[in-house]
C-alpha atoms as a PDB file:
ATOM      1  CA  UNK A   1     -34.774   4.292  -3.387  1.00  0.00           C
ATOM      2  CA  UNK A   2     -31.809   3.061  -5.731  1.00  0.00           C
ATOM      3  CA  UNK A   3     -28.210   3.743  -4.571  1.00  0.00           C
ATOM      4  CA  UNK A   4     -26.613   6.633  -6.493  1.00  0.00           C
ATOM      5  CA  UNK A   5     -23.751   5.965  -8.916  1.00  0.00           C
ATOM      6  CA  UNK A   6     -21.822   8.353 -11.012  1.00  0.00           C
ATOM      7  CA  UNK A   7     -23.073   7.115 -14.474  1.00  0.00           C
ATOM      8  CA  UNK A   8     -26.679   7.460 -13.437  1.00  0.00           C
ATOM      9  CA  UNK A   9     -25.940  11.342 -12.186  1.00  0.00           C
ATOM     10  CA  UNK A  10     -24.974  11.456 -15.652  1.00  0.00           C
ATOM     11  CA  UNK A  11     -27.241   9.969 -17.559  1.00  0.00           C
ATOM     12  CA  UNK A  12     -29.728  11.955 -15.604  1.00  0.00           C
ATOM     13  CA  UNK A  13     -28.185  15.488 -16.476  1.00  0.00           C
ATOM     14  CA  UNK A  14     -28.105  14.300 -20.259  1.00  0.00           C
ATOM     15  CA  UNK A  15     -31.725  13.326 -20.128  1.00  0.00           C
ATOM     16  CA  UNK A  16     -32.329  16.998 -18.020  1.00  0.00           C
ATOM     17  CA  UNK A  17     -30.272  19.185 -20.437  1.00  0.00           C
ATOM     18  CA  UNK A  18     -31.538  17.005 -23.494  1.00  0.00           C
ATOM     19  CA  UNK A  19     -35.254  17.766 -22.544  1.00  0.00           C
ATOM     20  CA  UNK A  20     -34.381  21.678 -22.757  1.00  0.00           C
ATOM     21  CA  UNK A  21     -32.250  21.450 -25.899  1.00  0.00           C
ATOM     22  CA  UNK A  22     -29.134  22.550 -23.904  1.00  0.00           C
ATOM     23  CA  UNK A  23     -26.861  20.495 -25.174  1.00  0.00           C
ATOM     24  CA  UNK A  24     -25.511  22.827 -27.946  1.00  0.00           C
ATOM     25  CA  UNK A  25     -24.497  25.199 -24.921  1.00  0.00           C
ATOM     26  CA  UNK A  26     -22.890  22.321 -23.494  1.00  0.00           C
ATOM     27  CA  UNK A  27     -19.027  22.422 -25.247  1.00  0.00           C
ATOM     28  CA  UNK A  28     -16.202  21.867 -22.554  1.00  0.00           C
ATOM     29  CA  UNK A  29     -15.464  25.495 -22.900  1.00  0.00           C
ATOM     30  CA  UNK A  30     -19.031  26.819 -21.996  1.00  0.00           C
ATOM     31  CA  UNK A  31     -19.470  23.906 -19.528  1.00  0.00           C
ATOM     32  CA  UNK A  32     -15.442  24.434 -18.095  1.00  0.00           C
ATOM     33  CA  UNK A  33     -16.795  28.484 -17.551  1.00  0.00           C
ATOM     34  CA  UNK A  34     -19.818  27.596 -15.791  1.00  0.00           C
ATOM     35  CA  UNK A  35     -17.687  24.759 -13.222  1.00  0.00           C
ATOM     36  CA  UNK A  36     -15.166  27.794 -12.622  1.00  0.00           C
ATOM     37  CA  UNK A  37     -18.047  29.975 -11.368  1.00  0.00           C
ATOM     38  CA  UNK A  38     -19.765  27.382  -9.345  1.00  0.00           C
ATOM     39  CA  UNK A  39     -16.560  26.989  -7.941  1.00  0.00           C
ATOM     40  CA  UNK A  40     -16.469  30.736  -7.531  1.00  0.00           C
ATOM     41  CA  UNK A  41     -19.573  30.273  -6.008  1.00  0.00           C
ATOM     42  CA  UNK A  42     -18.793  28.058  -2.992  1.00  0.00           C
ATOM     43  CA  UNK A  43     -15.719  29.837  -2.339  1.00  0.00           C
ATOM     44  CA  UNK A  44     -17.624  33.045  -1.740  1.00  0.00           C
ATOM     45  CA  UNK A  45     -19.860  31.350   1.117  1.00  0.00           C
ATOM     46  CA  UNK A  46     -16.193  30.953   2.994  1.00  0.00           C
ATOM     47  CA  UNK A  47     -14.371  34.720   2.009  1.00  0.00           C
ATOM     48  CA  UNK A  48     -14.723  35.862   5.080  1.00  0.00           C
ATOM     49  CA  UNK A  49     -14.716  33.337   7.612  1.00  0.00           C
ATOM     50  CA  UNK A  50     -11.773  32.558  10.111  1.00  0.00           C
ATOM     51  CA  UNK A  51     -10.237  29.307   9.763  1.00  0.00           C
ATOM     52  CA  UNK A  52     -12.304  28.123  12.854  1.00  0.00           C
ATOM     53  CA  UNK A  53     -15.708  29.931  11.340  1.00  0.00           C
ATOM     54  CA  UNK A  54     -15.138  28.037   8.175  1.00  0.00           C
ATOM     55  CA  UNK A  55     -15.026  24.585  10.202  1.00  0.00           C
ATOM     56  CA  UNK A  56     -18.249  25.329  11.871  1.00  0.00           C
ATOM     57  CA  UNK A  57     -19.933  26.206   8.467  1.00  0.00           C
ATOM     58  CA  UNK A  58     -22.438  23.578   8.095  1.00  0.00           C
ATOM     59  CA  UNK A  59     -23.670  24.105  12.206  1.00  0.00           C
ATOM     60  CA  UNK A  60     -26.294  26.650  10.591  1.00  0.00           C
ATOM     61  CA  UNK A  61     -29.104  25.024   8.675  1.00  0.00           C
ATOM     62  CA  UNK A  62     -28.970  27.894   5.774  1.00  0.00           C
ATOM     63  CA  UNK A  63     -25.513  28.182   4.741  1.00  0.00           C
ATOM     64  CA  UNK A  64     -25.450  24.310   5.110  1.00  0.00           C
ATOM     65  CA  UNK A  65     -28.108  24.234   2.768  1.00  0.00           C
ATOM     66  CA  UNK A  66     -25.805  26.863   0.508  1.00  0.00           C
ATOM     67  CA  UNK A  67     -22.538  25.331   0.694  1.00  0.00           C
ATOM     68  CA  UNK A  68     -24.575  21.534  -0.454  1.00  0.00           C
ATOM     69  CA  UNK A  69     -25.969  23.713  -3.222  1.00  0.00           C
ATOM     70  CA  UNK A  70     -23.087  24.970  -4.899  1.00  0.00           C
ATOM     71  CA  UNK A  71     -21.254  21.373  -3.990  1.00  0.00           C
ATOM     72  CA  UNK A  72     -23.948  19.551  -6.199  1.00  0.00           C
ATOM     73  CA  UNK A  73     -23.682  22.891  -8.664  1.00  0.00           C
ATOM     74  CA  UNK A  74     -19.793  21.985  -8.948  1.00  0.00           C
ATOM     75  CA  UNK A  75     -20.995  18.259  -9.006  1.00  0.00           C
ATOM     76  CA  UNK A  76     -22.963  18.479 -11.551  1.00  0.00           C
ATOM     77  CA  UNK A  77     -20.928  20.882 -14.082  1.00  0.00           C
ATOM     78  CA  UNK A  78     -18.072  18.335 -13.478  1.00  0.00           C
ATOM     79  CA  UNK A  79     -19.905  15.403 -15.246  1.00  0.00           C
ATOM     80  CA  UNK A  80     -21.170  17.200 -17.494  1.00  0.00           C
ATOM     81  CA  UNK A  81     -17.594  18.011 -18.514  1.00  0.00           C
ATOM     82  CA  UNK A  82     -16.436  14.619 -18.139  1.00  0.00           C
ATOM     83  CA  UNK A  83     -19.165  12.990 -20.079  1.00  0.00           C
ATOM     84  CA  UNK A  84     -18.991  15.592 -22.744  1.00  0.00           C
ATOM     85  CA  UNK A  85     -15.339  14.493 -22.857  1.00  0.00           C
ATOM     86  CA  UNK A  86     -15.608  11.099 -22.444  1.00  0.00           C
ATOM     87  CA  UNK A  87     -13.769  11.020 -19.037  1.00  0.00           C
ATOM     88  CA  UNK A  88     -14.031   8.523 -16.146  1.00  0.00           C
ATOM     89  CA  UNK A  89     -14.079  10.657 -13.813  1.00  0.00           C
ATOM     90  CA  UNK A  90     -13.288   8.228 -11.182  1.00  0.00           C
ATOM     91  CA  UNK A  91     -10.578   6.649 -13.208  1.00  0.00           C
ATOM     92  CA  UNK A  92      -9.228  10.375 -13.787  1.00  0.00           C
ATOM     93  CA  UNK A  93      -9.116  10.792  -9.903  1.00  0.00           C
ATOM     94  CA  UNK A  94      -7.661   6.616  -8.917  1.00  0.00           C
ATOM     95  CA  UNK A  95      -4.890   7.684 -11.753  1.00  0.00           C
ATOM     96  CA  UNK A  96      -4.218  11.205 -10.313  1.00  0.00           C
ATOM     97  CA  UNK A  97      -4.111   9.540  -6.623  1.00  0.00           C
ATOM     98  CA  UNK A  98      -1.635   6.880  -7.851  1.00  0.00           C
ATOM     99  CA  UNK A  99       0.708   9.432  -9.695  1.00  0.00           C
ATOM    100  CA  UNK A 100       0.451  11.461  -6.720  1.00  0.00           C
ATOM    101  CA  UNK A 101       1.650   8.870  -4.189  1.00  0.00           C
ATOM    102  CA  UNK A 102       4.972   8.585  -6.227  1.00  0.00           C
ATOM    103  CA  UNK A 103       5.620  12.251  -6.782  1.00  0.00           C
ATOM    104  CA  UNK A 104       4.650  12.440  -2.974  1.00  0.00           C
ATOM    105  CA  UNK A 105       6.012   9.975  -0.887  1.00  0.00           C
ATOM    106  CA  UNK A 106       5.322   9.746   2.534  1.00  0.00           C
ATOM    107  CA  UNK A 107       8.552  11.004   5.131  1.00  0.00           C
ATOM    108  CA  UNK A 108       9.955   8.081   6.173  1.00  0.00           C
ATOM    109  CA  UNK A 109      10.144   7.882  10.008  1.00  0.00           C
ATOM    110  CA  UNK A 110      14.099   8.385  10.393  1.00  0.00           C
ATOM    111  CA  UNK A 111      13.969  11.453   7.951  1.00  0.00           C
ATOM    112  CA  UNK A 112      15.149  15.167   9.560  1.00  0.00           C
ATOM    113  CA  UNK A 113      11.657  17.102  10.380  1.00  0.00           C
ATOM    114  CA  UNK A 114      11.511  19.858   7.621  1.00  0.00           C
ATOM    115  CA  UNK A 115      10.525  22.588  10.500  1.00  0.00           C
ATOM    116  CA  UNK A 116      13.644  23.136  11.986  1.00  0.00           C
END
């Protein structure tokens, strides 16, 4: 078995959509649509749960095998974007991460708690 990588994911839902002549139903709009309502998707698995029910979510077998479903659904609508886009999608997230940690320093240790 090979290890997985990102670009290989890829390449593999190119070669899957390419073999059913999908690809003109691939723009970022179409393929943007379809990641909102995987999205959509997973969040419906959790609607109803309690915090505590939601943390417990993969202890049955069947609604694991849901919420890993709609996670590779997401997954794959994601790269689909990206490649359509030509985004690293891993470079996209390290950049985000770093822009983050400015915007979002950590409290330093002598600051006033904020829950007073």
């Amino acid at each position: 078995m090979t290890e997985l990588d990102v670009q290989g994911l890829q390449r593999r839902l190119v070669e899957f959509a390419a073999a059913r002549e999908w690809e003109p139903y691939h723009t970022p709009k179409n393929l943007a649509a379809a990641l909102s309502v995987e999205a959509s998707e997973l969040l419906e698995i959790f609607q109803w749960l309690t915090p505590e029910q939601s943390a417990r979510v993969m202890d049955d077998p069947e609604t694991a095998h849901r919420v890993r479903d709609e996670v590779a659904d997401v997954l794959a609508y994601l790269l689909q974007f990206c490649d359509v886009l030509g985004i690293d999608a891993l470079t996209a997230l390290s950049e985000k991460i770093d822009r983050n940690e400015l915007r979002f320093p950590p409290p330093s240790p002598s600051s006033p708690s904020t829950s007073d």
